[in-house]
Each structure stands twice: as structure tokens, then as C-alpha cells.
Protein backbone atom coordinates (compact mmCIF):
# COMPACT_ATOMS: atom_id res chain seq x y z
CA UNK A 1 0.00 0.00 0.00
CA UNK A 2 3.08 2.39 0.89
CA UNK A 3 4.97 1.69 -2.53
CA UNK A 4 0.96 2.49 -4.53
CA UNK A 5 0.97 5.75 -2.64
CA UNK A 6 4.38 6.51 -2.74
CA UNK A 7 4.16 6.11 -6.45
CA UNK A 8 1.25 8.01 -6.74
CA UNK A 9 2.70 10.71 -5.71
CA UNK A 10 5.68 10.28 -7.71
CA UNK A 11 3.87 10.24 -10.66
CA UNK A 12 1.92 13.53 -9.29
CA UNK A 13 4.84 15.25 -8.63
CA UNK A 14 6.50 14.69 -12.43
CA UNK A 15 2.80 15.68 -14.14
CA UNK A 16 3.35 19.00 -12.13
CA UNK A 17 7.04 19.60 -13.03
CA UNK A 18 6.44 18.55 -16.63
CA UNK A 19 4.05 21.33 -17.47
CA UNK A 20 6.05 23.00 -20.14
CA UNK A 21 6.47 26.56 -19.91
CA UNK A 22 6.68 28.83 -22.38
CA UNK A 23 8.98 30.73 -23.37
CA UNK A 24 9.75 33.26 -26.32
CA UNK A 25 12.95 35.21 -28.17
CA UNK A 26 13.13 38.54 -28.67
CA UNK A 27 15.55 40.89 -30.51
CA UNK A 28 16.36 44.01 -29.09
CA UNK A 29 19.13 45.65 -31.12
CA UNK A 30 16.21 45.18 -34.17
CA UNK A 31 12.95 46.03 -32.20
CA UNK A 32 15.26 49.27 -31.55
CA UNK A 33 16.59 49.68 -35.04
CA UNK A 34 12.77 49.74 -36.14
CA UNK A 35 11.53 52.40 -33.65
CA UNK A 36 11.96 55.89 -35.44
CA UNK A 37 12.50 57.53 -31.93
CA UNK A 38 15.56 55.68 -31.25
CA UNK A 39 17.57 55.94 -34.11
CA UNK A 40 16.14 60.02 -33.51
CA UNK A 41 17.36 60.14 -30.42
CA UNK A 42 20.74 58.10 -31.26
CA UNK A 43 21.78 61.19 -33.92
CA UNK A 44 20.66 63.73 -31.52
CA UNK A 45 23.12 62.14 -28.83
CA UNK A 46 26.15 61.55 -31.64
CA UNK A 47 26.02 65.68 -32.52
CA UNK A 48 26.13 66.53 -29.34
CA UNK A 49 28.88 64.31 -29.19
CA UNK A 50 30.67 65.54 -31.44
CA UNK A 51 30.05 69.20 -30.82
CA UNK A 52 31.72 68.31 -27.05
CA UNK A 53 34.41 66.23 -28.36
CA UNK A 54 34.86 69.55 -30.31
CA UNK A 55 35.45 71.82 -27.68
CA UNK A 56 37.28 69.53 -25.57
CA UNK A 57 39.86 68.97 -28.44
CA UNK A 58 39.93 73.09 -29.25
CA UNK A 59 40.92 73.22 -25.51
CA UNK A 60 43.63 70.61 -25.71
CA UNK A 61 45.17 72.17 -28.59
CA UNK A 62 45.03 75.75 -26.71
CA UNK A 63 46.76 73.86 -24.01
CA UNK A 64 49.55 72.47 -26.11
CA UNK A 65 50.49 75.62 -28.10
CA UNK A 66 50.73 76.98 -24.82
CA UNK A 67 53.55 74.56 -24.04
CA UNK A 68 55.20 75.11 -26.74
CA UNK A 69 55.26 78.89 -26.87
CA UNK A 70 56.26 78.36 -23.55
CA UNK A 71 59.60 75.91 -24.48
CA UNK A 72 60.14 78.49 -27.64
CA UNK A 73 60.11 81.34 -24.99
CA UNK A 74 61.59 79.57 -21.69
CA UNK A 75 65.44 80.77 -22.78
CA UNK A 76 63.78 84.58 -22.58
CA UNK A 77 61.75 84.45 -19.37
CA UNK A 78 62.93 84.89 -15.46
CA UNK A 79 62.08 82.22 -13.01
CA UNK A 80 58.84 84.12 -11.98
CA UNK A 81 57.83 84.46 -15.52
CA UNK A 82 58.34 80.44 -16.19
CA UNK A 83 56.72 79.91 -13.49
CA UNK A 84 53.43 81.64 -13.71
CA UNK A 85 53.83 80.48 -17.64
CA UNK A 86 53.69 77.01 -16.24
CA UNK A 87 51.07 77.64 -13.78
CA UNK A 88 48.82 78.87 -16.48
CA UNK A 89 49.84 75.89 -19.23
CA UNK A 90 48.51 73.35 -15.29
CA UNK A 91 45.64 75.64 -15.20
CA UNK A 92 44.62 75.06 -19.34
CA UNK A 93 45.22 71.08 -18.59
CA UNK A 94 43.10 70.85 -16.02
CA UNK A 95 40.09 72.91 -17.50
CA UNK A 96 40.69 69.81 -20.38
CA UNK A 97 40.40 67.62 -18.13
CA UNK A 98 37.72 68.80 -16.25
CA UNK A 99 35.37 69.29 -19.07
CA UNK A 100 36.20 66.07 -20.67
CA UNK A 101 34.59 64.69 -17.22
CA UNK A 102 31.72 66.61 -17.36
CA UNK A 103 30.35 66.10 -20.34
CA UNK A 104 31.88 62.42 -21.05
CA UNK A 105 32.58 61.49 -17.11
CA UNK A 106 30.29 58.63 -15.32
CA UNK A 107 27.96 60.95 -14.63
CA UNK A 108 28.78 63.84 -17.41
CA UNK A 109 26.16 65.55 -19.23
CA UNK A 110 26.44 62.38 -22.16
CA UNK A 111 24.92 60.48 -19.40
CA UNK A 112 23.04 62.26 -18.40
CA UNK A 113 21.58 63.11 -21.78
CA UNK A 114 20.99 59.83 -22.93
CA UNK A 115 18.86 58.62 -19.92
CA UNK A 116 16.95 61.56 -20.50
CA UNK A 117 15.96 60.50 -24.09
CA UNK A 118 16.90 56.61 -24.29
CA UNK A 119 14.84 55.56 -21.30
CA UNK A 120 11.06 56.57 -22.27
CA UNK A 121 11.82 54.78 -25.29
CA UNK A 122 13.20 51.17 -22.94
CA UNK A 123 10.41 51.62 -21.35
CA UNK A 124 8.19 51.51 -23.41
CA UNK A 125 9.47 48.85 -25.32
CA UNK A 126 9.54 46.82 -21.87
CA UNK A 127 5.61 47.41 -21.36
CA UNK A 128 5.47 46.07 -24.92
CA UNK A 129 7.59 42.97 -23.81
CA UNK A 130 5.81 42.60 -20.91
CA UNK A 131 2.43 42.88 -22.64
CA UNK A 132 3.37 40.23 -25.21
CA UNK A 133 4.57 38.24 -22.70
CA UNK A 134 0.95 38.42 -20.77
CA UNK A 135 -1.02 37.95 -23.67
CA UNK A 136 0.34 35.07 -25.19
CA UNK A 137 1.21 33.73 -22.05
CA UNK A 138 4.91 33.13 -21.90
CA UNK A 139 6.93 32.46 -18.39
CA UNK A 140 10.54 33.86 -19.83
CA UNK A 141 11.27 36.12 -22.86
CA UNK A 142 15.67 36.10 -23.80
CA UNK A 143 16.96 38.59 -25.39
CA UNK A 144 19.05 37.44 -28.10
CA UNK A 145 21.37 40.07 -28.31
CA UNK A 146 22.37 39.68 -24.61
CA UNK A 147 22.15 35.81 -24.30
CA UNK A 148 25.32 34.87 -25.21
CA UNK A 149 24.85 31.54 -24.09
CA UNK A 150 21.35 31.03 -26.71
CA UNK A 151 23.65 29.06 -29.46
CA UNK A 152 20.25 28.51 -31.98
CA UNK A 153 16.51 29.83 -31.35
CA UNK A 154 13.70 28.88 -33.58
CA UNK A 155 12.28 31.69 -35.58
CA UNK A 156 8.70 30.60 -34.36
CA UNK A 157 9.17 31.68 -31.00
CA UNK A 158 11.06 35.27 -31.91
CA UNK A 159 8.34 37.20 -30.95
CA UNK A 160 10.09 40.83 -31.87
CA UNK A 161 7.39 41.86 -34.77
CA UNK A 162 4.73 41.18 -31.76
CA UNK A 163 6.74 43.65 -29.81
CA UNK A 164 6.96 46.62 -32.70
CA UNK A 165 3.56 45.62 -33.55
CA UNK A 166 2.60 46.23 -30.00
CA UNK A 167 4.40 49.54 -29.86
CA UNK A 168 2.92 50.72 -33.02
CA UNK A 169 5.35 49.94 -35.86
CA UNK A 170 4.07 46.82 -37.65
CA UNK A 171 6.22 44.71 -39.69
């Protein structure tokens, strides 16, 4: 009677852990790629960019041709001289230096920028997720792009048109 019982609820026990859950596949680099707003945003962020890369580099170079008026002049100037010239050339450096960090530091104005435009759009894209996920009723959605370990993925369960369809951008 122990061993029926005991079986019983072995068998019980598998039906419940074999219940296959679903899962799905979703691509995030081309769900992004397809939403207008993000490649936007992604130009927006690479001018300004480039317009503070800019004046950091306009800097540097001020800060260099100081040094080297400074070496062409150095035979021609008294100790004080030199050394205020020097002071001055420290000065330009760290002004380089300093607005490299803010605007391309940890938390520069780059950073700062991009959160302020890139993570309406992530979010919304994760409500989209989520709602696929919901509706069609999957456990787990991977993302391919950051699943290095996913080796191969049926195209049936990429579910990444859902998404943009969700969001508003049918394919």
C-alpha cells in the first residue's frame, strides 16, 4: 500500500514539473533599429557628441600651443615668468580635463543626456515585452542580443514583430 501511494505521488509530482512553460525570443538591437525615436534620439546624442568632443579637443590644442610657446620662450623668461607660464599651461590642462569629465565622465552631461531620451523609449518597449509576454502567455522572454549563451533559437518563438507591432510599428 506504501509503494501504490508513494508512487502516486511520484507520478503527481513529475505531471506537475512537466508542465512546459513557455517561453519566447526577442531581438532588441532590431525592435530598436525599427523604432523611429531611437535611431532620432541616437543622432541627436552623436552631434552633441561631437560638438563636445569639439570643444574639448579646441581646448587641448590651446593647451599644447601653450607649451610650446612656452619651451620656444623659456630661454627669454625669469624664473617668476616660467613659473606663472607654467602655472597657467597646469591651469589650461586641467580645465581639459575637467570638461572632458563633465560632459563624457560617469555621470557627465552624455549620461546624463541619454537617460533623458533613451529611457522613455526602454520603457516603453519593456511594457510592450511585458504585454506580449501576458497575452500570449509566456513564463521567460531572452533577449538574443544579450544571451550569449542562446547558441540557436527557432524563428517561431522570436516574438520581436509582436513587440513593434505592439508599440505601433508593424512589420
Amino acid at each position: 500500500m506504501k509503494k501504490i501511494i508513494f508512487t502516486l505521488m511520484a507520478m503527481v509530482a513529475c505531471a506537475f514539473a512537466a508542465q512546459a512553460q513557455k517561453f519566447a525570443i526577442v531581438d532588441m538591437d532590431y525592435i530598436l533599429r525599427n523604432v523611429p525615436s531611437w535611431e532620432m534620439a541616437n543622432e541627436q546624442l552623436n552631434q552633441v557628441s561631437q560638438r563636445w568632443e569639439k570643444e574639448v579637443t579646441e581646448l587641448s590644442k590651446e593647451a599644447e600651443t601653450m607649451y610650446k610657446n612656452y619651451q620656444a620662450d623659456m630661454v627669454f623668461l625669469t624664473d617668476d615668468q616660467k613659473k606663472k607660464r607654467e602655472e597657467e599651461i597646469v591651469a589650461k590642462e586641467k580645465e581639459v580635463t575637467d570638461t572632458r569629465y563633465r560632459y563624457f565622465g560617469p555621470e557627465g552631461e552624455l549620461y546624463k543626456k541619454r537617460q533623458s531620451l533613451m529611457k522613455p523609449i526602454q520603457e516603453d518597449v519593456y511594457n510592450a515585452v511585458k504585454a506580449v509576454a501576458e497575452e500570449k502567455g509566456y513564463q521567460v522572454i531572452f533577449d538574443r542580443e544579450s544571451s550569449q549563451s542562446i547558441v540557436f533559437s527557432s524563428p517561431r518563438i522570436d516574438v520581436s514583430n509582436d513587440v513593434l507591432a505592439k508599440l505601433g510599428y508593424a512589420k
